[in-house]
N, C-alpha and C. Protein backbone atom coordinates (compact mmCIF):
# COMPACT_ATOMS: atom_id res chain seq x y z
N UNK A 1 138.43 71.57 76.54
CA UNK A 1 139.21 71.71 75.32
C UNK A 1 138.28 71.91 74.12
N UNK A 2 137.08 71.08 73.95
CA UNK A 2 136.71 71.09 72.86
C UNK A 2 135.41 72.52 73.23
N UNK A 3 135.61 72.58 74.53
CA UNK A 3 134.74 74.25 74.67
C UNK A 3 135.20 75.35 73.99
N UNK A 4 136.66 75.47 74.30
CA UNK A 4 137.70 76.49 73.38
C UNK A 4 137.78 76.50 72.07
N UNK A 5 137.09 75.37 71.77
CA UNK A 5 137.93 75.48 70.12
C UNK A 5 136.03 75.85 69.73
N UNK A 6 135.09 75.41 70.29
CA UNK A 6 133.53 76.22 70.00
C UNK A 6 133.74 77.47 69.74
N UNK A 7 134.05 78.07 71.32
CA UNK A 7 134.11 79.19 71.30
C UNK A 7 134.88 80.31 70.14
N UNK A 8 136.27 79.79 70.21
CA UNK A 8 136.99 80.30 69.12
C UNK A 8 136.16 80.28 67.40
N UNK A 9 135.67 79.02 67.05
CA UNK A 9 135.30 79.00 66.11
C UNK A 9 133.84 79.96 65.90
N UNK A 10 133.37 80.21 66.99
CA UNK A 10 132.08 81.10 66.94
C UNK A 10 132.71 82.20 66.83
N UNK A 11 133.26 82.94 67.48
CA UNK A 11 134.24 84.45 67.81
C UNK A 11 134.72 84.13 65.76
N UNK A 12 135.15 83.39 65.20
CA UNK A 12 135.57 83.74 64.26
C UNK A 12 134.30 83.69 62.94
N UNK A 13 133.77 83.38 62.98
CA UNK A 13 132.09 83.33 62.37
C UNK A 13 131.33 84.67 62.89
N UNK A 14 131.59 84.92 63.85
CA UNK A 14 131.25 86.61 63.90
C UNK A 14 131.37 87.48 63.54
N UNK A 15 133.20 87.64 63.55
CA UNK A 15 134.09 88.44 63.17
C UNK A 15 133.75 88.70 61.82
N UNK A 16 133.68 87.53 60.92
CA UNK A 16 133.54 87.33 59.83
C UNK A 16 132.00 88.25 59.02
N UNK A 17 130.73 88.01 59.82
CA UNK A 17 129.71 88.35 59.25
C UNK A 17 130.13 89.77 60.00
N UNK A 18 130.52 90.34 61.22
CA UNK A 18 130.51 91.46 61.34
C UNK A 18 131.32 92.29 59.98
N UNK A 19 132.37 92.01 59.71
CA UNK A 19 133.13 92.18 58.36
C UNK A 19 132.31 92.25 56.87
N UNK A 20 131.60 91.07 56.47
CA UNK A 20 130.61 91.52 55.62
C UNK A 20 130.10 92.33 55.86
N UNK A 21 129.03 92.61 56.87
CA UNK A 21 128.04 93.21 56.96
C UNK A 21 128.70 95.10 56.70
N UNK A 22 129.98 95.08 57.41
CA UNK A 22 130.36 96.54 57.34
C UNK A 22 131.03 96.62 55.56
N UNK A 23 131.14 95.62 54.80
CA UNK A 23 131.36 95.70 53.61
C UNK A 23 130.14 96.20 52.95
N UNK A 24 129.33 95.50 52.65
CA UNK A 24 128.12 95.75 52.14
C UNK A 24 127.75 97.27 52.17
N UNK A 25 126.78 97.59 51.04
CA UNK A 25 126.26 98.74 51.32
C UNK A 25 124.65 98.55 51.56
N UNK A 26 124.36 98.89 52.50
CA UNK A 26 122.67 98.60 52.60
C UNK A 26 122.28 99.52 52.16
N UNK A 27 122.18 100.44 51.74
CA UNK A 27 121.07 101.37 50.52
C UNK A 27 120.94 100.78 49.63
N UNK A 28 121.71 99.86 48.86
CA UNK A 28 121.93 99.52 47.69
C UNK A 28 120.77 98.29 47.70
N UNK A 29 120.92 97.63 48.93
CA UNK A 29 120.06 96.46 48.88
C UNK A 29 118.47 96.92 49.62
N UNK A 30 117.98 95.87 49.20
CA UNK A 30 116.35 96.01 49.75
C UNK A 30 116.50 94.86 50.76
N UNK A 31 116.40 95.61 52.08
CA UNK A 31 116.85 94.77 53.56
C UNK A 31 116.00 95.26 54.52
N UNK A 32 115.32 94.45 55.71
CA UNK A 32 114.17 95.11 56.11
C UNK A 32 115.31 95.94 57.42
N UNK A 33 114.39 97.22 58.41
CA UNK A 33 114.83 98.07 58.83
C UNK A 33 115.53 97.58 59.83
N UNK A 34 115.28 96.27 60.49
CA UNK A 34 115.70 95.34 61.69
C UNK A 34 117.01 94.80 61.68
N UNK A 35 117.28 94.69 60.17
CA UNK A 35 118.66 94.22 60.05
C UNK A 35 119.58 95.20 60.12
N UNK A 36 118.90 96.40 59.43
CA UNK A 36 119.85 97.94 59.92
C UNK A 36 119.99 98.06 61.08
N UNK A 37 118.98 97.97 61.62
CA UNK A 37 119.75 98.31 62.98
C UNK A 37 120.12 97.27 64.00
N UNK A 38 120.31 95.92 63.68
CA UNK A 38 121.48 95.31 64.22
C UNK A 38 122.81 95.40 63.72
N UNK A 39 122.69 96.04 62.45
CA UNK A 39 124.29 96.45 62.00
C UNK A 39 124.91 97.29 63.08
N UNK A 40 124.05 98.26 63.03
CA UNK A 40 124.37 99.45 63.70
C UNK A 40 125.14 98.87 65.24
N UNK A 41 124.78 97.37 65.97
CA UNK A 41 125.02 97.72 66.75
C UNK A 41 126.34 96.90 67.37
């Protein structure tokens, strides 16, 4: 039970930075090239 509610709460902390991250504009910021391309993926 309390595995599910980890899990869920991670899956939603993801979701979440995946969401920023596609908000953001990275040209705009000074971000090293590594973080680009985990956006990317």
């Amino acid at each position: 039970m309390k595995l599910e509610m980890v899990a869920t709460k991670f899956q939603v902390l993801i979701r979440t930075i995946v969401t920023t991250l596609d908000v953001y504009s990275f040209n705009s910021m000074d971000i090293c090239g590594k973080v680009k391309e985990l956006k990317k993926l």
